[in-house]
C-alpha atoms as a PDB file:
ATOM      1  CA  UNK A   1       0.000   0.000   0.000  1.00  0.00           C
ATOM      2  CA  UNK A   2       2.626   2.607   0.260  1.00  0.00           C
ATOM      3  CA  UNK A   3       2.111   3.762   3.569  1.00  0.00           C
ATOM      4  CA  UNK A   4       5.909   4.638   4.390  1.00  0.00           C
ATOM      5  CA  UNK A   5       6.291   2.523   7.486  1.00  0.00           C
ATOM      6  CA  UNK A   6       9.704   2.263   6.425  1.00  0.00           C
ATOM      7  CA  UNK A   7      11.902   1.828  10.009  1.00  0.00           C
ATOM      8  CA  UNK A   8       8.884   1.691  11.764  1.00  0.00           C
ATOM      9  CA  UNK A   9       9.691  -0.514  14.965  1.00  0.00           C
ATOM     10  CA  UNK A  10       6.472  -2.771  15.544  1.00  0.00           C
ATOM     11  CA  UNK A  11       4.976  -4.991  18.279  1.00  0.00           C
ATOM     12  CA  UNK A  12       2.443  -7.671  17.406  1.00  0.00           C
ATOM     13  CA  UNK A  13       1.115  -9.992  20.343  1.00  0.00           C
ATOM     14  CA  UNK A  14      -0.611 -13.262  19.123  1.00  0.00           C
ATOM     15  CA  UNK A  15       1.524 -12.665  15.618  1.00  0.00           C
ATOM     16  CA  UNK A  16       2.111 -16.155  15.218  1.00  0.00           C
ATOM     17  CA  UNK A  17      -1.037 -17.772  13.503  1.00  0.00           C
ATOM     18  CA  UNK A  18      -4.282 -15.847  11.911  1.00  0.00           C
ATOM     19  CA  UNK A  19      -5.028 -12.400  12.298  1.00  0.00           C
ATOM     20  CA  UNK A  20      -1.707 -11.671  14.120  1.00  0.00           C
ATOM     21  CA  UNK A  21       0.600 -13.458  11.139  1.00  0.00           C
ATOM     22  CA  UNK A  22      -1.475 -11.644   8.357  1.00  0.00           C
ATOM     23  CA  UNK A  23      -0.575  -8.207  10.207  1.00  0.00           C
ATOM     24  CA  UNK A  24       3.003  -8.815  10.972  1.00  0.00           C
ATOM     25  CA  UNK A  25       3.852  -9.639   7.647  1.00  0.00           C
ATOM     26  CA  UNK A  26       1.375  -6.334   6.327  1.00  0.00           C
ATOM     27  CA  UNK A  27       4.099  -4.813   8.299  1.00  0.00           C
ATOM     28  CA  UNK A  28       7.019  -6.168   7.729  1.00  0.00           C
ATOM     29  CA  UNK A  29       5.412  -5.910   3.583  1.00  0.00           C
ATOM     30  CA  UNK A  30       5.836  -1.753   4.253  1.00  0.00           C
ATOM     31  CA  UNK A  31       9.357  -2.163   5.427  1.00  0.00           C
ATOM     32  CA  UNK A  32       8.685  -2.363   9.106  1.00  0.00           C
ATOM     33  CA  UNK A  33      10.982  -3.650  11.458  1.00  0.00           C
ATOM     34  CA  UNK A  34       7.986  -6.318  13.075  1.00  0.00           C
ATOM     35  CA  UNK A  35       8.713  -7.999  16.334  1.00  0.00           C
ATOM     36  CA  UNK A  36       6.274 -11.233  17.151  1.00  0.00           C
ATOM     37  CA  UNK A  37       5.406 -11.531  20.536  1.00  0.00           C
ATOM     38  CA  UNK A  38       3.549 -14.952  21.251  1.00  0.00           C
ATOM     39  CA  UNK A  39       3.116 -17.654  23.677  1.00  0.00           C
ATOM     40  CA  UNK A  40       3.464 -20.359  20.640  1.00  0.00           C
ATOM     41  CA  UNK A  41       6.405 -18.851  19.686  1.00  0.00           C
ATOM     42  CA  UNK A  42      10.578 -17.837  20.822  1.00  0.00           C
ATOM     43  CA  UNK A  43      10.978 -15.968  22.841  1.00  0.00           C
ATOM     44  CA  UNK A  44       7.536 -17.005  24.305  1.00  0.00           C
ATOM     45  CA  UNK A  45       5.806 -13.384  25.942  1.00  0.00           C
ATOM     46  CA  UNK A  46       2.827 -13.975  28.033  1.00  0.00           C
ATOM     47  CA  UNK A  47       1.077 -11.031  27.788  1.00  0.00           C
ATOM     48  CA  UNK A  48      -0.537 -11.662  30.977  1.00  0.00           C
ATOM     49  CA  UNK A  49       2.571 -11.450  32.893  1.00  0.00           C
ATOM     50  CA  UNK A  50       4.159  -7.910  33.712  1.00  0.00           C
ATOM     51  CA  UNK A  51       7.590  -9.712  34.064  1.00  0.00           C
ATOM     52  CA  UNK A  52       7.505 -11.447  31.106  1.00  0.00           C
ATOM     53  CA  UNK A  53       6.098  -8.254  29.255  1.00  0.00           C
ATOM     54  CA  UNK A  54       8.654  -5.970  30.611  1.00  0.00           C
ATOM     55  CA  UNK A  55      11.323  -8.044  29.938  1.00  0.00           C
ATOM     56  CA  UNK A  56      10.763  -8.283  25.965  1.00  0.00           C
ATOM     57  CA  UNK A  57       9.498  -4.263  25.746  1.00  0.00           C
ATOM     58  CA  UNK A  58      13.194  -3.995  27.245  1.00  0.00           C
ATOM     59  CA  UNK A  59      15.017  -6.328  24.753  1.00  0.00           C
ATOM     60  CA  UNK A  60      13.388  -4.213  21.796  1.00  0.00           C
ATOM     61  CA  UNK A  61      14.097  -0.951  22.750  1.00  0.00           C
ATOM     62  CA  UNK A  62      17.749  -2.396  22.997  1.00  0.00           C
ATOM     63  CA  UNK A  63      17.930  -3.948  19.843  1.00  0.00           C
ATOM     64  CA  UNK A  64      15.685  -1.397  18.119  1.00  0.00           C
ATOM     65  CA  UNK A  65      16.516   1.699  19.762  1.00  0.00           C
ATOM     66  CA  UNK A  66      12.390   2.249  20.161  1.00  0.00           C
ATOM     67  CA  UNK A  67       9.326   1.153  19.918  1.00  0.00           C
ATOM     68  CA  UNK A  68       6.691   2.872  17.285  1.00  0.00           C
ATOM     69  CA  UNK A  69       3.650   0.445  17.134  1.00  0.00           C
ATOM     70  CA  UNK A  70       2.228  -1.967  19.762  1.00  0.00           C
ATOM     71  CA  UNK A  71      -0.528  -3.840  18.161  1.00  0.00           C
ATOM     72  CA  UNK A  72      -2.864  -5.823  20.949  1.00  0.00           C
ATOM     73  CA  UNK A  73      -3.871  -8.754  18.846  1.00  0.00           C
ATOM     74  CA  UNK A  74      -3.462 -11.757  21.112  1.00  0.00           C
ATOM     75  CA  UNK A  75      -6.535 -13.243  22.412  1.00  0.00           C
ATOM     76  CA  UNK A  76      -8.761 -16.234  22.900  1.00  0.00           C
ATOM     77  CA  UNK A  77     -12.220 -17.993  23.127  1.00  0.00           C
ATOM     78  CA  UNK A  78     -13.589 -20.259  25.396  1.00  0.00           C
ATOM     79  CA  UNK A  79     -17.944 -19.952  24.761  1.00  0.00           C
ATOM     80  CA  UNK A  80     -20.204 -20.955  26.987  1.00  0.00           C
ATOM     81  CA  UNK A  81     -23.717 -19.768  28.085  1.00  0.00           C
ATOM     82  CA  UNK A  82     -23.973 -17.976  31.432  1.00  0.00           C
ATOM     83  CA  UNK A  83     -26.750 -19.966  32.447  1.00  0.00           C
ATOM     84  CA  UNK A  84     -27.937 -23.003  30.059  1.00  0.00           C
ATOM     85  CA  UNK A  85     -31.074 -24.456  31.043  1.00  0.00           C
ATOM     86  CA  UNK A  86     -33.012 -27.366  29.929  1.00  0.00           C
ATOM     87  CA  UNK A  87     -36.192 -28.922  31.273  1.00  0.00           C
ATOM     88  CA  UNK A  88     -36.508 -26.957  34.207  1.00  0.00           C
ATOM     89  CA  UNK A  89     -33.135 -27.412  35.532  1.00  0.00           C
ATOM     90  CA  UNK A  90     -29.976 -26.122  35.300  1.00  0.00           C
ATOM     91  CA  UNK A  91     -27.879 -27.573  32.861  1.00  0.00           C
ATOM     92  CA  UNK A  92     -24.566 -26.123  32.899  1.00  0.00           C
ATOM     93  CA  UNK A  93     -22.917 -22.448  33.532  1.00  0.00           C
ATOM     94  CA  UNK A  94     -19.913 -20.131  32.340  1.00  0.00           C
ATOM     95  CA  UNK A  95     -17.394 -21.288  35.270  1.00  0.00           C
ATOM     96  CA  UNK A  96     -14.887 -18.774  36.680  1.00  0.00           C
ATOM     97  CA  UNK A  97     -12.080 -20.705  35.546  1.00  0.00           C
ATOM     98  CA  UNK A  98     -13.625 -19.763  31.720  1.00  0.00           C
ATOM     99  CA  UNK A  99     -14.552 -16.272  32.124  1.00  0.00           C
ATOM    100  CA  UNK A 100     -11.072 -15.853  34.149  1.00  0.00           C
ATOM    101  CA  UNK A 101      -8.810 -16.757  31.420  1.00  0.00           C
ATOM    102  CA  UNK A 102     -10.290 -15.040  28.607  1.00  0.00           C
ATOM    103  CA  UNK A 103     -10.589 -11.113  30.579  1.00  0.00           C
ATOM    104  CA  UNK A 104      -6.698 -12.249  31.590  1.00  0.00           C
ATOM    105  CA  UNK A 105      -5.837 -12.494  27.980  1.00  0.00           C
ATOM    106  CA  UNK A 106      -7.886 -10.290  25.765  1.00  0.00           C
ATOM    107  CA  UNK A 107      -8.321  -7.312  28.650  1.00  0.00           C
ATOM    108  CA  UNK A 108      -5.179  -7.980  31.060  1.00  0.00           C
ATOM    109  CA  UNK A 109      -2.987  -8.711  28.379  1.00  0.00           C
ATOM    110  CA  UNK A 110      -4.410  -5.403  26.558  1.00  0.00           C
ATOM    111  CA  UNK A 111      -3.410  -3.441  29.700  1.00  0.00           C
ATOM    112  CA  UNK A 112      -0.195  -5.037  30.639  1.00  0.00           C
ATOM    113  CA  UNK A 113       1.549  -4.655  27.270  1.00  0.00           C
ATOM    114  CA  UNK A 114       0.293  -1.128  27.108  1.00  0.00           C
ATOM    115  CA  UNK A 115       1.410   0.192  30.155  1.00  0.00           C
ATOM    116  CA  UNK A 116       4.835  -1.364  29.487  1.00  0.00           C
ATOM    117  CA  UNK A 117       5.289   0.614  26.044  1.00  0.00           C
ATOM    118  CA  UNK A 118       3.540   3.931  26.478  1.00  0.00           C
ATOM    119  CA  UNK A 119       6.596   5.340  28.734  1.00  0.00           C
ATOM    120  CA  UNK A 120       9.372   4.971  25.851  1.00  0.00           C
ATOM    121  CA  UNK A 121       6.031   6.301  23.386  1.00  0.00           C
ATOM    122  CA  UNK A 122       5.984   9.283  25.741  1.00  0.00           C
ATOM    123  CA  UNK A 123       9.842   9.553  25.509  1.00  0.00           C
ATOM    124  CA  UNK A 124       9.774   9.871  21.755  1.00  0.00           C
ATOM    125  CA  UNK A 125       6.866  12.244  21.404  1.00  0.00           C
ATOM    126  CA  UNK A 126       5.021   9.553  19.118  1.00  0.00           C
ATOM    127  CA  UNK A 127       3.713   6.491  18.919  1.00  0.00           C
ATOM    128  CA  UNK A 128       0.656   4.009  17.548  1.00  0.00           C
ATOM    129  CA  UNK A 129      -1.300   1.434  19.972  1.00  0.00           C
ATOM    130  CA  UNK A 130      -3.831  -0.656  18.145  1.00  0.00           C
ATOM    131  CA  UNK A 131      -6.342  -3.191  20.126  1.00  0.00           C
ATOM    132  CA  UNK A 132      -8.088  -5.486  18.745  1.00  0.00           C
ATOM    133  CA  UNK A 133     -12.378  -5.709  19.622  1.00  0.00           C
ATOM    134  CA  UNK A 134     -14.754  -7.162  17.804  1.00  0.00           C
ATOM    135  CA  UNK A 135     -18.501  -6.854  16.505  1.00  0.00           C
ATOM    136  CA  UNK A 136     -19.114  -8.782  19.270  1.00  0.00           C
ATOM    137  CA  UNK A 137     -18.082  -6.070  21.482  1.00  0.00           C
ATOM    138  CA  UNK A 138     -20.174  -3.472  19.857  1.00  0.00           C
ATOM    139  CA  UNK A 139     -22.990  -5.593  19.931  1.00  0.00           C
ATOM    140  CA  UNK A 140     -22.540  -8.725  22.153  1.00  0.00           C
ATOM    141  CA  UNK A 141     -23.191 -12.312  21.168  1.00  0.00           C
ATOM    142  CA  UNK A 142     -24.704 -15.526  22.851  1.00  0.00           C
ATOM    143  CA  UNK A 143     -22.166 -17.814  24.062  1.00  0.00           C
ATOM    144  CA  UNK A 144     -19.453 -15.021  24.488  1.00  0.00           C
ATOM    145  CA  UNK A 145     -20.658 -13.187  27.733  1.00  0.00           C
ATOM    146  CA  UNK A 146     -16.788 -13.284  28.772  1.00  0.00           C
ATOM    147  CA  UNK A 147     -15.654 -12.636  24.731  1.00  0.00           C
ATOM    148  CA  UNK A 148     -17.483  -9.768  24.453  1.00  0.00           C
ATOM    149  CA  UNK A 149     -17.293  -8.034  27.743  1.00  0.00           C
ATOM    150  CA  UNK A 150     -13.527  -7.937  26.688  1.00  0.00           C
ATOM    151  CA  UNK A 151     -13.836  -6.852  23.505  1.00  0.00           C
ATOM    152  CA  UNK A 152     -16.483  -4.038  24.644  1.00  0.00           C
ATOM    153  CA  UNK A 153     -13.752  -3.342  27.496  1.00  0.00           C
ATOM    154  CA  UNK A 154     -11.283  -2.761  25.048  1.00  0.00           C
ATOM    155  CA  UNK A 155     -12.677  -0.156  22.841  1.00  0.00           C
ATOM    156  CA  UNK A 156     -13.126   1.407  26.545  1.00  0.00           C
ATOM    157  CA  UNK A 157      -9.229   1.380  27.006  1.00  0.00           C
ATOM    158  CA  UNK A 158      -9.260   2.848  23.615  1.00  0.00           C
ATOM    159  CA  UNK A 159     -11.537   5.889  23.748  1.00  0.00           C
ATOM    160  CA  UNK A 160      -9.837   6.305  27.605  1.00  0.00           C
ATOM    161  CA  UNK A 161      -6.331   6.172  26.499  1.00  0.00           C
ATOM    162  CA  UNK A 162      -6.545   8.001  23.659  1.00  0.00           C
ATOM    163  CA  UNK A 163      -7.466  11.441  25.788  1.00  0.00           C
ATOM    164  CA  UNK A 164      -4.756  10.334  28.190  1.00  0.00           C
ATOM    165  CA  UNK A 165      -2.098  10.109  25.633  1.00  0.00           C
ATOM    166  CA  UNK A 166      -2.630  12.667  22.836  1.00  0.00           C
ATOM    167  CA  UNK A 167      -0.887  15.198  24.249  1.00  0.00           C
ATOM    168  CA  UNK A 168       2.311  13.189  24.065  1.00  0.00           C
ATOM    169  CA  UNK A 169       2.038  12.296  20.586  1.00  0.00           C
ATOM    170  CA  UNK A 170       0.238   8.820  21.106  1.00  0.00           C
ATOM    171  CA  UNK A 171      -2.347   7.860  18.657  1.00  0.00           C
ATOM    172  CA  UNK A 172      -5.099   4.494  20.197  1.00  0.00           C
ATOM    173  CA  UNK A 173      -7.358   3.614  18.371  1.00  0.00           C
ATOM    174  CA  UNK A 174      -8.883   0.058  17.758  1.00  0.00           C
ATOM    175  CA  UNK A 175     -10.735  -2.382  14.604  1.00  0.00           C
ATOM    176  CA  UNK A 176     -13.194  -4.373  15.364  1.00  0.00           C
ATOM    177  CA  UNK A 177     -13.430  -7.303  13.216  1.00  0.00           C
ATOM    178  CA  UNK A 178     -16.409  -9.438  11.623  1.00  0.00           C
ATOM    179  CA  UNK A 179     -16.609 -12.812  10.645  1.00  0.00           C
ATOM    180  CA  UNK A 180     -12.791 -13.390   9.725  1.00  0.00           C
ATOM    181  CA  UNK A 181     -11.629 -16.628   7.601  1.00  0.00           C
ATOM    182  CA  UNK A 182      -8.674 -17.569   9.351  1.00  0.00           C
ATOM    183  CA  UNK A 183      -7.586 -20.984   9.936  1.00  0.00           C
ATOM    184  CA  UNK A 184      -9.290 -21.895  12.518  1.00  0.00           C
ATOM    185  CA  UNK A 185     -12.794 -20.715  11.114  1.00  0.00           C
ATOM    186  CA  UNK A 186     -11.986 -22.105   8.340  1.00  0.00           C
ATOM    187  CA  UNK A 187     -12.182 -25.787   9.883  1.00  0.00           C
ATOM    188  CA  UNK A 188     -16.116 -25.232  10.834  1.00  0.00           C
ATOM    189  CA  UNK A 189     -18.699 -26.889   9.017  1.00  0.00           C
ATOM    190  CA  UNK A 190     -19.629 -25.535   5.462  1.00  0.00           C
ATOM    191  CA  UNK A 191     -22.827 -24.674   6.031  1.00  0.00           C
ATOM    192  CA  UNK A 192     -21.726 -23.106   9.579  1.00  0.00           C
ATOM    193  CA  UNK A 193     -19.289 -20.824   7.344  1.00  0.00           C
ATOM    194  CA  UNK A 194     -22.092 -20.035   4.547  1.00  0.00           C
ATOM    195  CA  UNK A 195     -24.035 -18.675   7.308  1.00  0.00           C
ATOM    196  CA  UNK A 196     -21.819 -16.821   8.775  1.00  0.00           C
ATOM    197  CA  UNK A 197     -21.172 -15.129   4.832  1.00  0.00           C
ATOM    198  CA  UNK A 198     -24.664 -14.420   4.229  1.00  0.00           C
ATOM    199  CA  UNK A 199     -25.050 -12.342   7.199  1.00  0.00           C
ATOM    200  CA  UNK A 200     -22.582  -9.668   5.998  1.00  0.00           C
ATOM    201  CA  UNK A 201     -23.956  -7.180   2.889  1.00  0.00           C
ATOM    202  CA  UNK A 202     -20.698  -8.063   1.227  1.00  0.00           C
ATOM    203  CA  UNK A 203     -22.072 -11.788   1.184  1.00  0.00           C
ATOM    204  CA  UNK A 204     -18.528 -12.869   2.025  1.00  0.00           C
ATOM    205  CA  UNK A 205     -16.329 -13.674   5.259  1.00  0.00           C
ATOM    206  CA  UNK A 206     -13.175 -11.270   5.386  1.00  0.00           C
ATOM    207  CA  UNK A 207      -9.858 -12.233   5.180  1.00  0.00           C
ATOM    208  CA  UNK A 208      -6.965 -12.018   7.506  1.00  0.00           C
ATOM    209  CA  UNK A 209      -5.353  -9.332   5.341  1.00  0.00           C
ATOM    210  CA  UNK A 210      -8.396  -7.163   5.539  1.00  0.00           C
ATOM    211  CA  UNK A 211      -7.746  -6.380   9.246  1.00  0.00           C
ATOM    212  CA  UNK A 212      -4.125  -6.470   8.359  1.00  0.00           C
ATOM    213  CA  UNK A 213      -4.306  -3.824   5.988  1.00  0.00           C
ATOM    214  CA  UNK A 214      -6.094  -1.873   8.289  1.00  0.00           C
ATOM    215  CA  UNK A 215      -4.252  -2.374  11.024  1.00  0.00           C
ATOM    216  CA  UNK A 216      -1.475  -0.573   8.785  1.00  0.00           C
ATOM    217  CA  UNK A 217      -2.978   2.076   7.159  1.00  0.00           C
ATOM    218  CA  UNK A 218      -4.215   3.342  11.049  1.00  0.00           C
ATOM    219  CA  UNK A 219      -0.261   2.942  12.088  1.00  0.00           C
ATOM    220  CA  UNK A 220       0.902   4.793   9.178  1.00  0.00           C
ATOM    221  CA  UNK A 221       0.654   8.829   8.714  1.00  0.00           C
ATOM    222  CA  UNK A 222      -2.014   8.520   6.423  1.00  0.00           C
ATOM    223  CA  UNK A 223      -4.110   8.309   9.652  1.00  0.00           C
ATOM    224  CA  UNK A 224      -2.536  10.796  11.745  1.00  0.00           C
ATOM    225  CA  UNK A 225      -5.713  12.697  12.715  1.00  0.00           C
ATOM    226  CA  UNK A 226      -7.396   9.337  13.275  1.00  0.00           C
ATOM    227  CA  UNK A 227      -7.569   8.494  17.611  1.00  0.00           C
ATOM    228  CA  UNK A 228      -9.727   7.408  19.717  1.00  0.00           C
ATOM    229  CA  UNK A 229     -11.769   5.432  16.575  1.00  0.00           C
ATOM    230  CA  UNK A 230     -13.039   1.929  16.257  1.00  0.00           C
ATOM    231  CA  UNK A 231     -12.968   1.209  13.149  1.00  0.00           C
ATOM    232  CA  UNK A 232     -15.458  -1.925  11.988  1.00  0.00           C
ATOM    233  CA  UNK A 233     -13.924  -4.248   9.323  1.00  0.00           C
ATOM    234  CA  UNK A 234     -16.889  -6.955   8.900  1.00  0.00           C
ATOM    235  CA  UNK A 235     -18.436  -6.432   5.329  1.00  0.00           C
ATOM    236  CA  UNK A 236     -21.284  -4.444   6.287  1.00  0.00           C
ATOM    237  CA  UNK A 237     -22.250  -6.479   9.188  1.00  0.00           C
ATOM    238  CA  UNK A 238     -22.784  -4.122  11.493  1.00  0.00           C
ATOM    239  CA  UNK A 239     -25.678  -2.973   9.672  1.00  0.00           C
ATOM    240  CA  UNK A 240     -27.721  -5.913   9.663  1.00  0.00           C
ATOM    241  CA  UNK A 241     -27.388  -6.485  13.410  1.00  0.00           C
END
């Protein structure tokens, strides 16, 4: 795309597989300098951890001098209704152990990365954080009570940070994705995926370079005015819901 990220020192968490893959290598595509953080990957970064965090934001500013992007991608999914009830009973519920892991990830994770980069962002006088929501947290979904509440708690970070960290030069802003066709989705049922296509205008799934590409273009200067945004990358979905 052209987007002179040339230089550009970049962190992606969960860039390993999917979504995360597709945007380092959008990155490292513009000429970026792209560093992977991931737990299926070396040097394996839990993003949960502030130790483990704070160790690898340290080993890039030494190697790279700075840091310019931090993209929040790493996350995961464990569904399960709050309540599920059948017959007049109770069947089964979300257990803590469930909804505990997923806010640790996607909303911990989100937090603990952050507040490891944004002092050497506020020591340059620039920088880019990008989180990654969903539809789901715009407009919840069943199954996902934990999923969602941390995808509707991180375009909160968003919005929050970015008044907190303008004035330094710090840019936040966050996509929300639709129905994506990475790997993993991929392996669900046909008709489960033909479904999932026919609820989008577009009457298509997105690919992992779509959020990729935007992930870029709101890293690059192209977007300089753009902060405190969530920008929606489903095919029209969030129209029909």
């Amino acid at each position: 795309m052209d987007l002179n990220l040339n230089d550009r020192v970049v962190i992606v968490t969960g860039g390993a597989a999917g979504i995360g893959r597709a945007t380092a290598e959008s990155f490292a595509a513009e000429g970026a300098r792209v560093v992977v953080w991931d737990v299926t990957a070396e040097p394996k970064i839990d993003v949960t951890s502030r130790e483990s965090v704070e160790r690898a934001v340290d080993d890039v500013v030494k190697e790279h001098g700075r840091i310019d992007v931090l993209v929040n991608n790493a996350g995961i999914v464990r569904d399960a209704q709050l309540v599920k009830w059948k017959d007049g009973a109770v069947v089964s519920t979300m257990d803590d152990a469930t909804f505990d892991a997923v806010v640790n990830v996607n909303l911990k994770g989100v937090f603990v990365c952050t507040r490891a980069v944004v002092p050497h962002m506020i020591r340059a006088g620039r920088g880019v954080i990008l989180n990654a929501s969903s539809i789901v947290g715009l407009y919840g979904n069943f199954g996902q009570t934990n999923y969602a509440a941390t995808k509707a708690g991180v375009i909160s970070f968003t919005q929050t940070w970015a008044r907190e960290l303008g004035r330094y030069g710090i840019r936040v802003n966050a996509v929300a994705p639709g129905f994506i066709a990475t790997e993993m989705v991929k392996a669900m049922p046909p008709k489960v995926l033909e479904s999932m296509a026919a609820k989008a205008p577009l009457g298509r799934m997105g690919e992992p370079d779509d959020i990729a590409n935007a992930y870029a273009w709101l890293a690059s200067d192209a977007a300089r005015f753009v902060s405190g945004a969530v920008l929606s990358v489903d095919g029209g979905l969030v129209l029909g819901t």
